[in-house]
Protein backbone atom coordinates (compact mmCIF):
# COMPACT_ATOMS: atom_id res chain seq x y z
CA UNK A 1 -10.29 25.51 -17.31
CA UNK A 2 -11.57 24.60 -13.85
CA UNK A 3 -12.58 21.18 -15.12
CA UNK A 4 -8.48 20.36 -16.28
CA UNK A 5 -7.93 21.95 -12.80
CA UNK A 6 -9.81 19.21 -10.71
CA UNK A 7 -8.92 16.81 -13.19
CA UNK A 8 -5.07 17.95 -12.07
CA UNK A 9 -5.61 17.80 -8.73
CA UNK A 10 -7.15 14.30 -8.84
CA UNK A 11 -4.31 13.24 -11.06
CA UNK A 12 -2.21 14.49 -8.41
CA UNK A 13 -3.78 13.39 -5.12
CA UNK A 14 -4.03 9.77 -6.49
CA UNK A 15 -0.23 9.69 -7.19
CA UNK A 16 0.66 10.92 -3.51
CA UNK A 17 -1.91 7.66 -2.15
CA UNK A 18 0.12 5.35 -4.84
CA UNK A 19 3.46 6.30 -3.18
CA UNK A 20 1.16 6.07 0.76
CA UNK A 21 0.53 2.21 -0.75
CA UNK A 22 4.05 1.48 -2.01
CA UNK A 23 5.65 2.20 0.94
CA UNK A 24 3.41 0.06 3.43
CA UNK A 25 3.86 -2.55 1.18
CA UNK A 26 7.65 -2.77 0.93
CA UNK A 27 7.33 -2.45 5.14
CA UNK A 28 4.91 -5.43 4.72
CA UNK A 29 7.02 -7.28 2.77
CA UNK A 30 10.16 -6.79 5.17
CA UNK A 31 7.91 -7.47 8.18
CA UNK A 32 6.74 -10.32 6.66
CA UNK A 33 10.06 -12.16 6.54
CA UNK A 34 10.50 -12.00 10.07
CA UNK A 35 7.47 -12.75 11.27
CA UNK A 36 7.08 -15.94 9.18
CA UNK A 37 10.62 -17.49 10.14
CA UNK A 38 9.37 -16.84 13.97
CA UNK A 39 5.54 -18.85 13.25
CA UNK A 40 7.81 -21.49 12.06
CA UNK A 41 10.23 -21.49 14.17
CA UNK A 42 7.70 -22.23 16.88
CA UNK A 43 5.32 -25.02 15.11
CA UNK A 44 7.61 -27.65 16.53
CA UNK A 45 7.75 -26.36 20.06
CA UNK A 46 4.08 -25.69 19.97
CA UNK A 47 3.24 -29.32 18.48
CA UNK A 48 5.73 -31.02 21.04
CA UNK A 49 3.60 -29.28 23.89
CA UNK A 50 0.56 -30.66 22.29
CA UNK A 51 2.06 -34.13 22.46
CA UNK A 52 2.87 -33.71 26.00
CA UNK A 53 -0.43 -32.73 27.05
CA UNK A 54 -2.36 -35.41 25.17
CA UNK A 55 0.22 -37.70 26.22
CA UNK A 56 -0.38 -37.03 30.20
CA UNK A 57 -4.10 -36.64 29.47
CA UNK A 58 -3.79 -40.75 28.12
CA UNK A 59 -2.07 -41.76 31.05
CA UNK A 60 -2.57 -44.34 33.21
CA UNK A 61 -1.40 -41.96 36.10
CA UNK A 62 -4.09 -39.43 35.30
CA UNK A 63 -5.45 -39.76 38.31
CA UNK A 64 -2.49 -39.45 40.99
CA UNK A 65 -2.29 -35.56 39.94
CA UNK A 66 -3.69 -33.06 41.98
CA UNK A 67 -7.88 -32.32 41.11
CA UNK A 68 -6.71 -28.27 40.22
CA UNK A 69 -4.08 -30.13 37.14
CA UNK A 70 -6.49 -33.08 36.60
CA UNK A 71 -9.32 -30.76 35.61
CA UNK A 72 -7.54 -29.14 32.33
CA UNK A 73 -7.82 -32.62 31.21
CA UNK A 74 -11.02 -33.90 32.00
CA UNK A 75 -13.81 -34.21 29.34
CA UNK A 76 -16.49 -32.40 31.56
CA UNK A 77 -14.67 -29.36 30.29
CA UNK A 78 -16.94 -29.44 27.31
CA UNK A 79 -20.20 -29.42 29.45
CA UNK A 80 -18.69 -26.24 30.93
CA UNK A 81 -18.97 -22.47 29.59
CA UNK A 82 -16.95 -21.90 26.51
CA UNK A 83 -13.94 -19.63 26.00
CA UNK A 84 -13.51 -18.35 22.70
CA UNK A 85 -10.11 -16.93 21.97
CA UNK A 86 -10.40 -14.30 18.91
CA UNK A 87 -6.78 -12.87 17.50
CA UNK A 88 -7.37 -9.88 15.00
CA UNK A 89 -5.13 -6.98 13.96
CA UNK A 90 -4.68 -4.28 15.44
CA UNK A 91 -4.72 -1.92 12.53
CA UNK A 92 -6.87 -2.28 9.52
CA UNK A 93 -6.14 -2.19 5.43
CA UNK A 94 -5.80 -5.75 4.86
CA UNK A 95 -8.43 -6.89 2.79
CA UNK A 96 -10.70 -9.36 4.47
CA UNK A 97 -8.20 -10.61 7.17
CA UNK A 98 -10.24 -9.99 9.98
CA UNK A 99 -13.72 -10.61 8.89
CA UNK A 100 -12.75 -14.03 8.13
CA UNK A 101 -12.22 -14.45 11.75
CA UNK A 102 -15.59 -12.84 12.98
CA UNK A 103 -17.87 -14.33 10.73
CA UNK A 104 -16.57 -17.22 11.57
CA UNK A 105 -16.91 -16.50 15.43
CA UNK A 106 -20.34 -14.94 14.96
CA UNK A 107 -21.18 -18.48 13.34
CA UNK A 108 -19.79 -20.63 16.30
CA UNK A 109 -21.66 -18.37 19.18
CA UNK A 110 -25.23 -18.75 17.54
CA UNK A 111 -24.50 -22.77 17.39
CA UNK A 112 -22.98 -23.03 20.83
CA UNK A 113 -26.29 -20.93 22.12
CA UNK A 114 -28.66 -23.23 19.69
CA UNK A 115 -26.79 -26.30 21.95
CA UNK A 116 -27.55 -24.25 25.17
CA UNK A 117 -23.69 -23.46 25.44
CA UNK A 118 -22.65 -20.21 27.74
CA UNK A 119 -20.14 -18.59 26.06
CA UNK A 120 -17.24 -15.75 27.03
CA UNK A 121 -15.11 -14.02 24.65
CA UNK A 122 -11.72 -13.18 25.26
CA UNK A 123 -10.45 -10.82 22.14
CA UNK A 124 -6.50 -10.03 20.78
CA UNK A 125 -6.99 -7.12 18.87
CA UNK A 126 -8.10 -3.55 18.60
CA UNK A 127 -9.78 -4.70 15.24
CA UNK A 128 -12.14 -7.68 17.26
CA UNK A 129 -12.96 -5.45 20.09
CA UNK A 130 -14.61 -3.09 17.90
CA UNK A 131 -16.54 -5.56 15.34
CA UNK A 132 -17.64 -8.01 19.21
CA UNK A 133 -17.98 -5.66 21.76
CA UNK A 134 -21.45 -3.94 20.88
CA UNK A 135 -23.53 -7.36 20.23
CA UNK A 136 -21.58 -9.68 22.65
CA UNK A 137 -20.50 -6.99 25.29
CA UNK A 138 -21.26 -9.21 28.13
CA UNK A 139 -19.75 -12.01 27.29
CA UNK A 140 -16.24 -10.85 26.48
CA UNK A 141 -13.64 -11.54 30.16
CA UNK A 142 -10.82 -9.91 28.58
CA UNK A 143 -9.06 -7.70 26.18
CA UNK A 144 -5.34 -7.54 25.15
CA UNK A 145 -3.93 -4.89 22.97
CA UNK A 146 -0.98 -6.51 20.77
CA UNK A 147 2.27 -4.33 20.13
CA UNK A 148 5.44 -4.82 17.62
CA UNK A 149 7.51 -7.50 19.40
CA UNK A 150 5.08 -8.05 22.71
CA UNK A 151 3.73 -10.94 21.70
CA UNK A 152 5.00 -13.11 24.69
CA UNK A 153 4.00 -11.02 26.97
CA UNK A 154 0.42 -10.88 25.46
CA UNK A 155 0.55 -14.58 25.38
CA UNK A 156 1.28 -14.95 29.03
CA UNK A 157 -1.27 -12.55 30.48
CA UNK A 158 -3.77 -14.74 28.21
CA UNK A 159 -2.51 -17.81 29.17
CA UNK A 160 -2.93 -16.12 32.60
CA UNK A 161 -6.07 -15.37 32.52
CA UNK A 162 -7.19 -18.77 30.84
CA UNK A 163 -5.82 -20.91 33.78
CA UNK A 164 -7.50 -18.46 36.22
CA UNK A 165 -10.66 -18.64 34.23
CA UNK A 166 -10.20 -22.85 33.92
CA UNK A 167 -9.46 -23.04 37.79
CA UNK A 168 -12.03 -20.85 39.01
CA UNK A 169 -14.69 -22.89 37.18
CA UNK A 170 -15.64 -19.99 35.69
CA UNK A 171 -14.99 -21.74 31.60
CA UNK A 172 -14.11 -24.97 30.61
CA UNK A 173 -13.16 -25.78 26.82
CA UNK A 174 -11.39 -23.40 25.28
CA UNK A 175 -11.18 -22.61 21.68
CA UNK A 176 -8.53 -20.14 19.55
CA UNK A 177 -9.35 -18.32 16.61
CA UNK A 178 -6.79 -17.18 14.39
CA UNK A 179 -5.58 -16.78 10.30
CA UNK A 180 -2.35 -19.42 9.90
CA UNK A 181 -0.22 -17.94 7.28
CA UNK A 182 -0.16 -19.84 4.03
CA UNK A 183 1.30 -17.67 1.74
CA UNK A 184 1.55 -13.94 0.83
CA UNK A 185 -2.27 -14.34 -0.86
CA UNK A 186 -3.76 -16.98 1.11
CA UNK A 187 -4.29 -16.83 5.05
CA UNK A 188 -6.47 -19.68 6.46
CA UNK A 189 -8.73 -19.21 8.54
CA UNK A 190 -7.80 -21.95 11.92
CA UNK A 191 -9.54 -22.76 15.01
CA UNK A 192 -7.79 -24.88 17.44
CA UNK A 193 -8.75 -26.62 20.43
CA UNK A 194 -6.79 -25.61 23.30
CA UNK A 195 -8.54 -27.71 26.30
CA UNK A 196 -8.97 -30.36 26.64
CA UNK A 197 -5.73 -30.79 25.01
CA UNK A 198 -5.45 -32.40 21.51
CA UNK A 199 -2.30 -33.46 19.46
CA UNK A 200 -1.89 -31.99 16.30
CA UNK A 201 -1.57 -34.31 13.01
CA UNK A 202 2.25 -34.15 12.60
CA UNK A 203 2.58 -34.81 16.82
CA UNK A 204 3.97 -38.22 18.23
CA UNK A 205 2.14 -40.13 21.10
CA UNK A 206 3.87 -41.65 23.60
CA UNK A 207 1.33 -43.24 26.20
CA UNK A 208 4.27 -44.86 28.01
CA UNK A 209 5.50 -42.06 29.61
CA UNK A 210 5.08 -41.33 33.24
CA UNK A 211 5.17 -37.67 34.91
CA UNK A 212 6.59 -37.63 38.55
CA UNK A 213 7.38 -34.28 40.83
CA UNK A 214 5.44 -32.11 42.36
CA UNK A 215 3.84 -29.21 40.07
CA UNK A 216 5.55 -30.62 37.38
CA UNK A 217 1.83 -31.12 34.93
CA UNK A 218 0.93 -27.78 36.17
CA UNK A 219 4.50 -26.58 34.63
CA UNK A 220 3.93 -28.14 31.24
CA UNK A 221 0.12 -26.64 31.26
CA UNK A 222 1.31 -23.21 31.33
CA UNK A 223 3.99 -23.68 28.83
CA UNK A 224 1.26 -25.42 26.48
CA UNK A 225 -1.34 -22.99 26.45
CA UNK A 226 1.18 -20.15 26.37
CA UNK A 227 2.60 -21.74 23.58
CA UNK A 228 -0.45 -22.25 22.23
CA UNK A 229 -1.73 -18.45 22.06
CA UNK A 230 2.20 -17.24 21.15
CA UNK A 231 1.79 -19.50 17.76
CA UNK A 232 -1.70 -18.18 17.06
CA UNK A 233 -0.73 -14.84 17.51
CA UNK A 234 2.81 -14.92 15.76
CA UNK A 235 0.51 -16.92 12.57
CA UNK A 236 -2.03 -14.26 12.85
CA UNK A 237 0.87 -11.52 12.92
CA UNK A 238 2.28 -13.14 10.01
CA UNK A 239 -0.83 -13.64 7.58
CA UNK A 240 -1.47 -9.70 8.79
CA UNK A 241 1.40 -8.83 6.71
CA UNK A 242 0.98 -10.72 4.19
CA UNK A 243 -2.72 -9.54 3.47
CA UNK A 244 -1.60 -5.87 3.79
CA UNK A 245 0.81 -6.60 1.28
CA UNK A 246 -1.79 -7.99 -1.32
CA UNK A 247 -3.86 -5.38 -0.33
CA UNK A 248 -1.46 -2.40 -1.08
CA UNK A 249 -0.04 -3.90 -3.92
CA UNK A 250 -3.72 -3.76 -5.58
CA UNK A 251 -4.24 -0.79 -4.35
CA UNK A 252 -1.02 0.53 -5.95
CA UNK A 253 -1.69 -1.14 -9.25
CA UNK A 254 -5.30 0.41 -8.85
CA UNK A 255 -4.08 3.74 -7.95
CA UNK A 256 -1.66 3.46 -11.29
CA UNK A 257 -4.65 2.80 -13.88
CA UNK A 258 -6.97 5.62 -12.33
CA UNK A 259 -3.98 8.09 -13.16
CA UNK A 260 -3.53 6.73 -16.80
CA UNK A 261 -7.30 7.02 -17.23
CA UNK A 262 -7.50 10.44 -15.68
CA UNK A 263 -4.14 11.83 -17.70
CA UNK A 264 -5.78 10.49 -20.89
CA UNK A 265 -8.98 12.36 -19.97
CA UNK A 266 -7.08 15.76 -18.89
CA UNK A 267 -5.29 15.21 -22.27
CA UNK A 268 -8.46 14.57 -24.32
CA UNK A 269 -9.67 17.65 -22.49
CA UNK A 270 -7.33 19.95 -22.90
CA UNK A 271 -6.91 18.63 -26.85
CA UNK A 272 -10.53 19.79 -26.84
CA UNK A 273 -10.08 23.39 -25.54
CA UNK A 274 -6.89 24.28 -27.77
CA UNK A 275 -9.15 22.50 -31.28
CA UNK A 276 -12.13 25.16 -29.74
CA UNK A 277 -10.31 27.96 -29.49
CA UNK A 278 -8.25 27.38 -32.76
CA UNK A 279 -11.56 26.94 -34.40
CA UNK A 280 -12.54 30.33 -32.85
CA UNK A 281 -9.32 32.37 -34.36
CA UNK A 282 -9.91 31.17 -37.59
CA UNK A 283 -13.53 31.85 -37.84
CA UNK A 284 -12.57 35.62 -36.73
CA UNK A 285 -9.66 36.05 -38.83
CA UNK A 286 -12.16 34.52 -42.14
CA UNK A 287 -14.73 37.17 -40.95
CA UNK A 288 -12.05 40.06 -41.14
């Protein structure tokens, strides 16, 4: 009897994690929504800023802006210390959503150090900070922990610390890591170049253009890389969901097989007990 017991209780713990699973997945899915029309929302803005920068950076009037603006466009920036910026999650069950981004950050330090590259870390993410911080410790300049609906204000204290970083002379190109959302199932895993600025495919030269007023380039910098690290994170907020999603909905399928396999054992079981101790009545009552 103490086997059907702890068959029972498994039976039973495994259906109270099923209904743990459904319900962060129906939250996923209804975060999801949101989050995806905001990523969107914000690809043109983002690419338009992208434009802008490569446009100025093509200029013929490159050189009438002050040296502290003209040096977030010039190509010594890749001679310079590198800035990696890593965005990860904050929480984890959701599949492989953040190892993607590590590996693949692991990958680009050991190159940039096999090319004699300095590089400094700055991480978005509870989930980074743990998986970085204990074999490249020194080299991360910054940490920002990402809340429901503060994602501007986490993108302007890294765009923040980016220009002071940039100006000081302290990095020079700068690199963000992030998963773009795809789909429900897929999350890509992107690295963009922030600085020196480069257009995206879908963006729109225009070398033409001419930029007049005083601090207006240093304006459109800080608007660019903020909107830079706002997309990343809102994509990487996005695919989030969308992998914990997946990832509870297997788990919840999962969870459902384990208790039809375990019932039909505690059934077989049980079957077996009542056939043994029917066996044993009528072997006493043939003996009377």
């Amino acid at each position: 009897m103490s086997g059907l017991k702890h068959l029972r209780n498994r039976v039973k713990s495994i259906k109270s994690t099923q209904k743990i699973t459904k319900a962060m997945h129906v939250v996923s899915a209804a975060k999801l929504k949101k989050l995806k029309d905001q990523a969107e929302n914000l690809n043109d803005y983002s690419s338009v800023l992208s434009a802008i920068m490569h446009d100025i950076s093509a200029s013929d009037n490159l050189l009438d802006l002050p040296a502290e603006d003209r040096r977030f466009f010039s190509k010594d920036l890749e001679n310079m210390p590198h800035l990696l910026v890593v965005v990860t999650s904050e929480r984890g069950l959701c599949g492989s959503f953040n190892s993607n981004v590590i590996k693949r950050v692991k990958l680009d330090i050991k190159q940039l150090e096999e090319h004699n590259k300095e590089v400094k870390l700055l991480i978005i993410g509870k989930k980074g900070i743990d998986a970085l911080k204990n074999e490249f410790g020194e080299k991360i300049v910054g940490y920002e922990h990402v809340a429901q609906g503060n994602y501007e204000c986490v993108a302007r204290e890294v765009k923040d610390k980016i220009i002071g970083l940039v100006e000081s002379q302290k990095v020079g190109a700068c690199y963000i890591y992030y998963n773009k959302f795809k789909n429900a199932m897929t999350q890509i895993m992107t690295k963009e170049q922030i600085l020196p600025a480069q257009p995206r495919s879908e963006s729109k030269i225009n070398n033409s253009s001419e930029y007049e007023g005083s601090g207006l380039v240093h304006n459109v910098i800080s608007l660019y890389i903020s909107g830079q690290i706002n997309y990343g994170l809102l994509q990487s907020r996005a695919s989030e969901e969308g992998a914990r999603m997946t990832a509870m909905d297997n788990a919840t399928r999962n969870a459902g097989e384990l208790v039809d396999k375990l019932t039909l054992q505690l059934n077989r079981s049980r079957q077996a007990i009542i056939t043994t101790e029917l066996n044993e009545i009528i072997s006493g009552a043939e003996s009377v």
